[in-house]
C-alpha atoms as a PDB file:
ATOM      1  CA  UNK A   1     122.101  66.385 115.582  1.00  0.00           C
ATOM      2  CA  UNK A   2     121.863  68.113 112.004  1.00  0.00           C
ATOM      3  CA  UNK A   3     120.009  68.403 108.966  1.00  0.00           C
ATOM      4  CA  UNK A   4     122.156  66.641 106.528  1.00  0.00           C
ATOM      5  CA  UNK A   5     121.955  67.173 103.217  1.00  0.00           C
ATOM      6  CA  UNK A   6     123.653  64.329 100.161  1.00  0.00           C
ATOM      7  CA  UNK A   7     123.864  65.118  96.587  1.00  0.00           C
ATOM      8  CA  UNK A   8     123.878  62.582  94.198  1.00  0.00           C
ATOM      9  CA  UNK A   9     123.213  62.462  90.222  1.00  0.00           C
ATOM     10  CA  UNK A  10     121.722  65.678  90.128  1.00  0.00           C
ATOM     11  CA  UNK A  11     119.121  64.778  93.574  1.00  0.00           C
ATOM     12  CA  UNK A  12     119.696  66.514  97.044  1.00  0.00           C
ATOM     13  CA  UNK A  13     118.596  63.694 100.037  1.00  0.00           C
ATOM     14  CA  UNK A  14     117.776  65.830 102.706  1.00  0.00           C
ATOM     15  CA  UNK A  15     117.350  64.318 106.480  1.00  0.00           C
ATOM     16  CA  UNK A  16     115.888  65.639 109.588  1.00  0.00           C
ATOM     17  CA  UNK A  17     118.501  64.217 111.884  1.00  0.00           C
ATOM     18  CA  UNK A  18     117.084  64.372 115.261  1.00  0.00           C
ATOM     19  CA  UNK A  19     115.506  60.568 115.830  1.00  0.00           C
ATOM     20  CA  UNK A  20     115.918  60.955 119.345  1.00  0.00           C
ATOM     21  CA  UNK A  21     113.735  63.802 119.876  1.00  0.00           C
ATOM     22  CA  UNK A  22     111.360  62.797 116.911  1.00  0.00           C
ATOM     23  CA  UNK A  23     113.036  64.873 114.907  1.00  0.00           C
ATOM     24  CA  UNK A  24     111.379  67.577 116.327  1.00  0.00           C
ATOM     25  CA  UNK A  25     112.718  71.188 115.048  1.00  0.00           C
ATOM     26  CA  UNK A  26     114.191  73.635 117.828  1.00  0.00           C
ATOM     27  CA  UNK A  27     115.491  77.040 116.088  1.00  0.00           C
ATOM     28  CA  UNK A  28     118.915  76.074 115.385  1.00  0.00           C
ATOM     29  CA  UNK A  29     117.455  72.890 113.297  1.00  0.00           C
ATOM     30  CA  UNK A  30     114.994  75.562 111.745  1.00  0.00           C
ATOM     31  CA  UNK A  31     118.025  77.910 111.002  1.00  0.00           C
ATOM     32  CA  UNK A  32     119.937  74.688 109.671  1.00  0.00           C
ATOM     33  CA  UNK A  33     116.898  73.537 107.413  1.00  0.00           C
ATOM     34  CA  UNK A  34     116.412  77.316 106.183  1.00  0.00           C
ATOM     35  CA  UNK A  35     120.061  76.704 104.868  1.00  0.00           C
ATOM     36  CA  UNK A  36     119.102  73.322 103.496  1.00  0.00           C
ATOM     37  CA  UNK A  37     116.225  74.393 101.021  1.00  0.00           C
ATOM     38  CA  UNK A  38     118.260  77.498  99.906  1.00  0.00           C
ATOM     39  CA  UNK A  39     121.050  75.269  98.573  1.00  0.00           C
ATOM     40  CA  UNK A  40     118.859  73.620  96.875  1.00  0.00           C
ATOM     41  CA  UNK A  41     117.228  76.565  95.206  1.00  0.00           C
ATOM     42  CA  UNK A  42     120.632  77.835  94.089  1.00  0.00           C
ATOM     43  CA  UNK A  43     122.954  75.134  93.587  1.00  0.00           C
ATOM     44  CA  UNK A  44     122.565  73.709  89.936  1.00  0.00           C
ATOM     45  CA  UNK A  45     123.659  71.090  89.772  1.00  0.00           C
ATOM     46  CA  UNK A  46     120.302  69.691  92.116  1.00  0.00           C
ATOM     47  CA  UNK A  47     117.711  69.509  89.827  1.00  0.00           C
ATOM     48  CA  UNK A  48     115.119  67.682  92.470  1.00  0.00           C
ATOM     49  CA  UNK A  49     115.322  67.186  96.277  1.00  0.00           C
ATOM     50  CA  UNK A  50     113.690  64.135  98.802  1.00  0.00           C
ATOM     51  CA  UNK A  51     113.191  65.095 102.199  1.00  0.00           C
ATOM     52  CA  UNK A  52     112.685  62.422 104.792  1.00  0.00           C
ATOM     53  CA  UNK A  53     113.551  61.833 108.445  1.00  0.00           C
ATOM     54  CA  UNK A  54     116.272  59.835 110.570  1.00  0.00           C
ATOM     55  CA  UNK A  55     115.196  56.501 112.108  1.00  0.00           C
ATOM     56  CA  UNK A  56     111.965  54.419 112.000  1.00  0.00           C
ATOM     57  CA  UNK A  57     109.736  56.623 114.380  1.00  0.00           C
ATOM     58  CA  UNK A  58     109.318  59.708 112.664  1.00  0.00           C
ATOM     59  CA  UNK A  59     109.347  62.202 109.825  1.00  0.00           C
ATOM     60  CA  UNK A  60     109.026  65.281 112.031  1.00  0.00           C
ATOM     61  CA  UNK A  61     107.641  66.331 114.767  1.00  0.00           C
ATOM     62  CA  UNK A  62     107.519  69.480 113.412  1.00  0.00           C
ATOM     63  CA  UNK A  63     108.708  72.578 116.065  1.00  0.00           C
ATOM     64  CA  UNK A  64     109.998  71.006 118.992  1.00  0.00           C
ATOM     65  CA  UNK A  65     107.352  72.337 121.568  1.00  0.00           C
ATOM     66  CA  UNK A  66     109.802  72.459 124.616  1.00  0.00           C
ATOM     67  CA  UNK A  67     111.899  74.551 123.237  1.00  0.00           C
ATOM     68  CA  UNK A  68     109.325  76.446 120.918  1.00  0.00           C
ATOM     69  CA  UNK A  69     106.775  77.506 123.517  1.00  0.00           C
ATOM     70  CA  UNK A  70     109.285  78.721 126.059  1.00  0.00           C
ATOM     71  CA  UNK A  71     111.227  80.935 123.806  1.00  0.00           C
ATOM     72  CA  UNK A  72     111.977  84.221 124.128  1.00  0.00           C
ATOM     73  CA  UNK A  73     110.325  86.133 121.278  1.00  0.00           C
ATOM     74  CA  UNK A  74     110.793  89.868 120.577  1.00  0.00           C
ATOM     75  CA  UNK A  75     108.469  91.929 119.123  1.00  0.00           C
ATOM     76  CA  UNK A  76     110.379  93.247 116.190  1.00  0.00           C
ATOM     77  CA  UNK A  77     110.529  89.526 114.879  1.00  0.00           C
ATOM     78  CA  UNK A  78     107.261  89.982 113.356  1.00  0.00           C
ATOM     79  CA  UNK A  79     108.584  91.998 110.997  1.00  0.00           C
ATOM     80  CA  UNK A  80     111.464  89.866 110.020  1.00  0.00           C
ATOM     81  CA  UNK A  81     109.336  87.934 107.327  1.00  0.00           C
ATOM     82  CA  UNK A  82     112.858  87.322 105.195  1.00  0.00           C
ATOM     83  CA  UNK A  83     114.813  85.754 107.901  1.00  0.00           C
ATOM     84  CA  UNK A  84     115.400  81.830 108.003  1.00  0.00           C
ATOM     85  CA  UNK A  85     113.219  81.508 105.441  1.00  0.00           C
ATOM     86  CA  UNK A  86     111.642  77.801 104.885  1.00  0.00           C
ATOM     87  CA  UNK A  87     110.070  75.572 101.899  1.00  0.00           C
ATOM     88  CA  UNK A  88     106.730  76.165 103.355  1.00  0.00           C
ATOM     89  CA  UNK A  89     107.230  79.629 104.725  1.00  0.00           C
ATOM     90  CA  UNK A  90     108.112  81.661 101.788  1.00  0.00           C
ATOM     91  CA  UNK A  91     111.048  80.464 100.454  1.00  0.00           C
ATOM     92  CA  UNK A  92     110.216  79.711  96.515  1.00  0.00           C
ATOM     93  CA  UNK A  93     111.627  76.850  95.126  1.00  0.00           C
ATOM     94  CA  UNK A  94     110.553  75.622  92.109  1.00  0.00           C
ATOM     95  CA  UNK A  95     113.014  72.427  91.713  1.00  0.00           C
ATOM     96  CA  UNK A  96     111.022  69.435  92.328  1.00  0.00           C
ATOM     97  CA  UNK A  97     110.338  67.708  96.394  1.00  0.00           C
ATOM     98  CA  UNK A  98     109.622  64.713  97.232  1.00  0.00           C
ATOM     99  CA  UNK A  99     108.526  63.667 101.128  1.00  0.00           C
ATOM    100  CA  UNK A 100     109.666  60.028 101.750  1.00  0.00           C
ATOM    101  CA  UNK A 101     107.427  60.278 105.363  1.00  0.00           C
ATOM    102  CA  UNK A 102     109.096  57.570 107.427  1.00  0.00           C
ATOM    103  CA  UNK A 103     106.859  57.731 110.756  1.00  0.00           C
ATOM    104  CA  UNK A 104     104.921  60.357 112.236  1.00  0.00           C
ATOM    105  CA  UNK A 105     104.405  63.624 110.480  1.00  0.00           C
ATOM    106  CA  UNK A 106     102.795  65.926 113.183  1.00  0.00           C
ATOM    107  CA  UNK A 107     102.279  69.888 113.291  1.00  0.00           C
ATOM    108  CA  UNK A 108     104.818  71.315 111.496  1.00  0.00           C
ATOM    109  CA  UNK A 109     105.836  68.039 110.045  1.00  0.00           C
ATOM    110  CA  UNK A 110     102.703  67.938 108.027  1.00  0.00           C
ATOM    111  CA  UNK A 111     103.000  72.042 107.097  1.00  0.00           C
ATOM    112  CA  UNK A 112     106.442  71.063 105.841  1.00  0.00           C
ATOM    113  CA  UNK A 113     105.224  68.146 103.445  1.00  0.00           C
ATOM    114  CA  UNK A 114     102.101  70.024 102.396  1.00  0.00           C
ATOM    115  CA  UNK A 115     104.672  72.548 100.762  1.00  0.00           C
ATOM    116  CA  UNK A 116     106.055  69.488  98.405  1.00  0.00           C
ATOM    117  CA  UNK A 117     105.203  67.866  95.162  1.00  0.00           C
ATOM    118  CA  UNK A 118     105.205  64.288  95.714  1.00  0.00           C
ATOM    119  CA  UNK A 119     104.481  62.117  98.812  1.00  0.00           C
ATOM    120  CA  UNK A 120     105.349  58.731  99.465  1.00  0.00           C
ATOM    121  CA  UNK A 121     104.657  57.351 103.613  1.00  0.00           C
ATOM    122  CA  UNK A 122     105.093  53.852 104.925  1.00  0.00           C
ATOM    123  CA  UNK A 123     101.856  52.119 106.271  1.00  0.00           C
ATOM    124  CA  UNK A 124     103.055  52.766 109.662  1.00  0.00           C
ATOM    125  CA  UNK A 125     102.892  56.818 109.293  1.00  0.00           C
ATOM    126  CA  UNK A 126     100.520  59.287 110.969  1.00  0.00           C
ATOM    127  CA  UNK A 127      99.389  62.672 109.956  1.00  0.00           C
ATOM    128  CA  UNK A 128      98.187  65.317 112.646  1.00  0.00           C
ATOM    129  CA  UNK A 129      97.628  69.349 112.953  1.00  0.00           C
ATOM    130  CA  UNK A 130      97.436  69.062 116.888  1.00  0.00           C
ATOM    131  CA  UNK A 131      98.613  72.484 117.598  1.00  0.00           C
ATOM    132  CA  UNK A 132      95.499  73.264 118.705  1.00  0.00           C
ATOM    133  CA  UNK A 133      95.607  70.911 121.712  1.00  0.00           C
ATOM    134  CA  UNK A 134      98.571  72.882 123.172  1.00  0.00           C
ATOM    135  CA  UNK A 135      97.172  76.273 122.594  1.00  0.00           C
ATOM    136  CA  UNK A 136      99.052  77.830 119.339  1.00  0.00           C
ATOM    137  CA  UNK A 137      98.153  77.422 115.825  1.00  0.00           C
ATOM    138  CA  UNK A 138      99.202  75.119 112.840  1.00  0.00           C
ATOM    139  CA  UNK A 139     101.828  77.967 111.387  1.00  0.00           C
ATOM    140  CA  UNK A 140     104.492  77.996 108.719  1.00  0.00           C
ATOM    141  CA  UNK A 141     101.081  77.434 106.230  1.00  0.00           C
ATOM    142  CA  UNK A 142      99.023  75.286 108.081  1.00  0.00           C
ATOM    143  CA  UNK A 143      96.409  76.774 107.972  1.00  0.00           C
ATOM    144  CA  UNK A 144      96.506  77.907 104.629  1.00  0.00           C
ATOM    145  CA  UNK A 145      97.706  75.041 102.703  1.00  0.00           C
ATOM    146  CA  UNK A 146      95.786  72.498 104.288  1.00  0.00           C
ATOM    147  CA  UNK A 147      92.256  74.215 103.007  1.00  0.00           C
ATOM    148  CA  UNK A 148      93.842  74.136  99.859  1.00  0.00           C
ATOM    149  CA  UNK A 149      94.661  70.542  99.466  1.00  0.00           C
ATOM    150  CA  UNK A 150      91.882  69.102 101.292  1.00  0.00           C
ATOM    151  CA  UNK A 151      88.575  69.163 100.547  1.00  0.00           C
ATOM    152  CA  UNK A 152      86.786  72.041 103.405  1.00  0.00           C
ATOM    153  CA  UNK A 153      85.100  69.780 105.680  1.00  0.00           C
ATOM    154  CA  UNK A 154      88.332  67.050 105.712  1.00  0.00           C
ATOM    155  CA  UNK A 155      90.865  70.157 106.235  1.00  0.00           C
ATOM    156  CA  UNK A 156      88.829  72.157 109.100  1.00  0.00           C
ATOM    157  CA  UNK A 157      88.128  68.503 111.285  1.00  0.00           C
ATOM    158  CA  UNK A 158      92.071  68.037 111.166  1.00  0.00           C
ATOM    159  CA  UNK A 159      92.723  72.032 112.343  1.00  0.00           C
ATOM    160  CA  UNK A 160      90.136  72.243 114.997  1.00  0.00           C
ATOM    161  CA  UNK A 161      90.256  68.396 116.320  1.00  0.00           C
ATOM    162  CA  UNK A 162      93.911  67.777 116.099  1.00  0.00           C
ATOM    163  CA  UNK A 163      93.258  64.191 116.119  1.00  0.00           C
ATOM    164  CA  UNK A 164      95.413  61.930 113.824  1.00  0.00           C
ATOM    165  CA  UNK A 165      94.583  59.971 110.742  1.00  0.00           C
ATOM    166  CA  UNK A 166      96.528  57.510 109.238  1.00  0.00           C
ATOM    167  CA  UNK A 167      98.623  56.716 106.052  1.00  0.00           C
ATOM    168  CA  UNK A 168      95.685  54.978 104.096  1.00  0.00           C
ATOM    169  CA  UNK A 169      93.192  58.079 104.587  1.00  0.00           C
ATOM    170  CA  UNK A 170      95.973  60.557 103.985  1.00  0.00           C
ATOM    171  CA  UNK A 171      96.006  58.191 100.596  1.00  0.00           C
ATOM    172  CA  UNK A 172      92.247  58.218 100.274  1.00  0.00           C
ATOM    173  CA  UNK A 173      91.517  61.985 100.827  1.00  0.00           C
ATOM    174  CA  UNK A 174      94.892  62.480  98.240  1.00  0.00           C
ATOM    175  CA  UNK A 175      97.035  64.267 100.646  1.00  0.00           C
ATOM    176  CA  UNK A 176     100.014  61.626  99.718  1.00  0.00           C
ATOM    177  CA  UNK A 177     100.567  59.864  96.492  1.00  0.00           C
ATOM    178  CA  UNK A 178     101.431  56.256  97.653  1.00  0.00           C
ATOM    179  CA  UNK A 179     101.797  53.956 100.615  1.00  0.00           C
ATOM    180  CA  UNK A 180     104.702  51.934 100.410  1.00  0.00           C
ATOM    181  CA  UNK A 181     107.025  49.479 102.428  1.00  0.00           C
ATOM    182  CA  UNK A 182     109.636  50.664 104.463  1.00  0.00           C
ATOM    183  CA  UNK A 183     112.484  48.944 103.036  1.00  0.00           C
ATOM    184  CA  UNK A 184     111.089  50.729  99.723  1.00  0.00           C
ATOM    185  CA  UNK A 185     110.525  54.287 100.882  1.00  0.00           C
ATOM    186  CA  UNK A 186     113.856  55.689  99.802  1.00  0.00           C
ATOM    187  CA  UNK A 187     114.116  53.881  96.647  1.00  0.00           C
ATOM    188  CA  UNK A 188     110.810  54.112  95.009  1.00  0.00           C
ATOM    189  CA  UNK A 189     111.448  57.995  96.032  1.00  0.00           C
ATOM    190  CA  UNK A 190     114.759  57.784  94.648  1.00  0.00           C
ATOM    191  CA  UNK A 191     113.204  55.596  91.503  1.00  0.00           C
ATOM    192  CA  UNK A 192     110.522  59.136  90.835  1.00  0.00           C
ATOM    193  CA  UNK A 193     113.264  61.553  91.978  1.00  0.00           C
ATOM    194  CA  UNK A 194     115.089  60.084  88.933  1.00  0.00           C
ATOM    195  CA  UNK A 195     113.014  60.319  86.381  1.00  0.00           C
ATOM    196  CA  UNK A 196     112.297  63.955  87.282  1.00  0.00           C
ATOM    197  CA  UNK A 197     116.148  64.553  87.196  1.00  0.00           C
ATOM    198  CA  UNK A 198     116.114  63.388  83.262  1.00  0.00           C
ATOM    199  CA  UNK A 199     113.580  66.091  82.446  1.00  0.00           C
ATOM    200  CA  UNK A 200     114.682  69.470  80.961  1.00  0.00           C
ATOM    201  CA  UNK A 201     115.473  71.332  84.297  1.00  0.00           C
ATOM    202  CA  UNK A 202     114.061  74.416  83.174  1.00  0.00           C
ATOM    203  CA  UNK A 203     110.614  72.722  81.799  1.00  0.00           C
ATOM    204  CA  UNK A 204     110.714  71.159  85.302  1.00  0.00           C
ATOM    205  CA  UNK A 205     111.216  74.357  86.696  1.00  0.00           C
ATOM    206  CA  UNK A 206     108.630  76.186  84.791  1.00  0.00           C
ATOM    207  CA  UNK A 207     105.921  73.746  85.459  1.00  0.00           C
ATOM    208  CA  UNK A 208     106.117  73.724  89.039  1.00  0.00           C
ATOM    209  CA  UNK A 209     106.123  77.864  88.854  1.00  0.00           C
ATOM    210  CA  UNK A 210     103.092  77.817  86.452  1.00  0.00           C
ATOM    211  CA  UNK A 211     101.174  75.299  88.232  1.00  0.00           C
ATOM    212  CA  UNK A 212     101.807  76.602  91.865  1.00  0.00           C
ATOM    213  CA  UNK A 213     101.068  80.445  90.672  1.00  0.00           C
ATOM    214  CA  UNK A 214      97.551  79.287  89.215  1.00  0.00           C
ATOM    215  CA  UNK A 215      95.802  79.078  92.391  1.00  0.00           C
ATOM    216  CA  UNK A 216      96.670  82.411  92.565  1.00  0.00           C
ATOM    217  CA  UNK A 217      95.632  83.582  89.354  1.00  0.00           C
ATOM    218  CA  UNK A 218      92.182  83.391  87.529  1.00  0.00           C
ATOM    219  CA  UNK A 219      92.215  81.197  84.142  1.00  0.00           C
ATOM    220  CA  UNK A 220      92.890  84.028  81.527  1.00  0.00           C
ATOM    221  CA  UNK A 221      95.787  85.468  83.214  1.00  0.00           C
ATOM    222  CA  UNK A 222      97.251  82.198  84.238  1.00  0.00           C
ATOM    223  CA  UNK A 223      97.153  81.106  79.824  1.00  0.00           C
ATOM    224  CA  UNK A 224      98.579  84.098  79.003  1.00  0.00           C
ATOM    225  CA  UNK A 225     101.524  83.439  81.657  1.00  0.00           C
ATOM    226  CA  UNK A 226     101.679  79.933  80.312  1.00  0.00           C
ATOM    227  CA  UNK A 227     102.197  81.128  76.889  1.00  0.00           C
ATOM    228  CA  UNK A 228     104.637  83.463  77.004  1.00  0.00           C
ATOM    229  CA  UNK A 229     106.804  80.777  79.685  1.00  0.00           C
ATOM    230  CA  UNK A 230     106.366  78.440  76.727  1.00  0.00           C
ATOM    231  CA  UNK A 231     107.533  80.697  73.881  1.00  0.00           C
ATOM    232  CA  UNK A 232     110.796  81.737  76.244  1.00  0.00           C
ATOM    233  CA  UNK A 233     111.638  78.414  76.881  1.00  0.00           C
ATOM    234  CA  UNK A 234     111.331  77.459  72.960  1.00  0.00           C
ATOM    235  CA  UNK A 235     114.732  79.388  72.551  1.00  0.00           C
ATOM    236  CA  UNK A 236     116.513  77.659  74.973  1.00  0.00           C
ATOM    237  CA  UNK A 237     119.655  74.974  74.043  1.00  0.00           C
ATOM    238  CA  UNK A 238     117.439  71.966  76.475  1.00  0.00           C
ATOM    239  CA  UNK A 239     114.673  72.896  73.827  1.00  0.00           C
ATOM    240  CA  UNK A 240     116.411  72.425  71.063  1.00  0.00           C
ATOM    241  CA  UNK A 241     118.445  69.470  72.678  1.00  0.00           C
ATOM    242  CA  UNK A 242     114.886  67.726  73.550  1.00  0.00           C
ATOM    243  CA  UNK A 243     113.700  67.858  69.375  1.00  0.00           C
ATOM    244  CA  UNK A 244     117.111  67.092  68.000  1.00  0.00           C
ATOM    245  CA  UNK A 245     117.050  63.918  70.853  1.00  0.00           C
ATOM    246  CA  UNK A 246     113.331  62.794  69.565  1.00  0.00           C
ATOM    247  CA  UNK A 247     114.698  63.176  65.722  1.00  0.00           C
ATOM    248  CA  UNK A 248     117.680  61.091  65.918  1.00  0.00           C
ATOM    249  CA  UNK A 249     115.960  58.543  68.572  1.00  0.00           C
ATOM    250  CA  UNK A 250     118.098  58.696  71.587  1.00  0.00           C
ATOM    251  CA  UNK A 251     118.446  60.037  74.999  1.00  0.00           C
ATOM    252  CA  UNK A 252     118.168  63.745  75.555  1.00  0.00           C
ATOM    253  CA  UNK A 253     121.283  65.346  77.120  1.00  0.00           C
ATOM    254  CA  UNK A 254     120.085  68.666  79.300  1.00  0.00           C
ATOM    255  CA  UNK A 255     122.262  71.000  80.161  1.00  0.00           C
ATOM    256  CA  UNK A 256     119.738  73.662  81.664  1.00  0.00           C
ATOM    257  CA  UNK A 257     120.659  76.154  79.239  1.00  0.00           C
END
């Protein structure tokens, strides 16, 4: 039982490893996940990440409730907002992630792909908020990002049923970007984790950051962020790398520097 985590040509595989319990989440796999994202943040030589699941059942479960709902929980907690800090709870990470959904993506499973780029889910694959149904709420930003990325009347049905819907109404209300095979999950994520990786890192980088920060920002102030981003990255060597690479017709060697 882990979250592993492979690197390979510049893209981090990361796998809830817990098929047995649906890869459900108890604290330690939190804790271990928490670690997982902040290597990718900081390590760079990962210039993009894929998340996915162990075995054919599921993505995640999300927070195993067992464990979850009998806890122990201290009051001062509340306050520790830094600790164990998660893709979708806080933790910025503007490198590139893809969700290769293998199976069911329930509660906290669907908070924790609603916090990533690019979504790819077999046929097979379910998405629910069912929190409500055993008395807590959809947390870690589910009830934030969902009303965000859904239209209203889509988002609130999924929070206050928690009923299910399946991989091709995900697809039709956009909350994934494909439906694919399962013997071509992993590569056709591999195939767009890829092409990221050839990018300039730190265009990558600044394009996630400008585009996430927008719905935060009203128009003016988000142009004027976008311009000066643009002007800083003008002087970098990937910059001058990327024109020199167009002049003399060849391949583009990024360095993120």
């Amino acid at each position: 039982m882990a979250i592993d985590i492979e690197l390979s040509q510049h893209i981090a595989t990361i796998t809830i490893n817990r098929p047995e319990r649906l890869n459900a989440m108890d604290a330690e796999h939190y804790r271990l996940l928490s670690q997982a994202w902040t290597r990718v943040r900081d390590d760079p030589e990962i210039r993009v990440a894929i998340i996915t699941g162990a075995g054919e059942k599921s993505f995640t479960a999300g927070a195993d409730i067992k464990s979850y709902l009998s806890r122990d929980f201290h009051w001062a907690e509340q306050w520790l907002t830094q600790k164990d800090q998660l893709l979708n709870r806080g933790l910025e990470v503007w490198k590139p992630v893809i969700s290769a959904i293998n199976g069911f993506c329930i509660g906290g499973g669907v908070t924790l792909m609603l916090a990533t780029d690019i979504r790819l889910a077999v046929a097979s694959a379910t998405f629910s908020l069912a929190e409500v149904k055993r008395g807590v709420i959809a947390a870690n930003g589910g009830t934030q990002r969902v009303v965000h990325q859904l239209p209203h009347a889509i988002a609130m049905e999924m929070l206050l049923t928690g009923d299910a819907i399946d991989a091709q109404t995900a697809l039709r209300w956009g909350l994934i970007n494909r439906v694919t095979s399962r013997e071509s999950l992993m590569v056709e994520a591999r195939a767009i984790a890829e092409r990221i990786a050839k990018n300039a890192p730190l265009a990558v980088q600044a394009t996630k950051e400008l585009a996430i920060r927008s719905r935060d920002m009203d128009l003016a102030a988000g142009l004027r962020m976008e311009q000066l981003v643009g002007r800083t990255l003008l002087q970098t060597e990937d910059a001058k790398e990327g024109q020199a690479a167009f002049k003399e017709k060849r391949e583009p060697k990024f360095t993120a520097s």
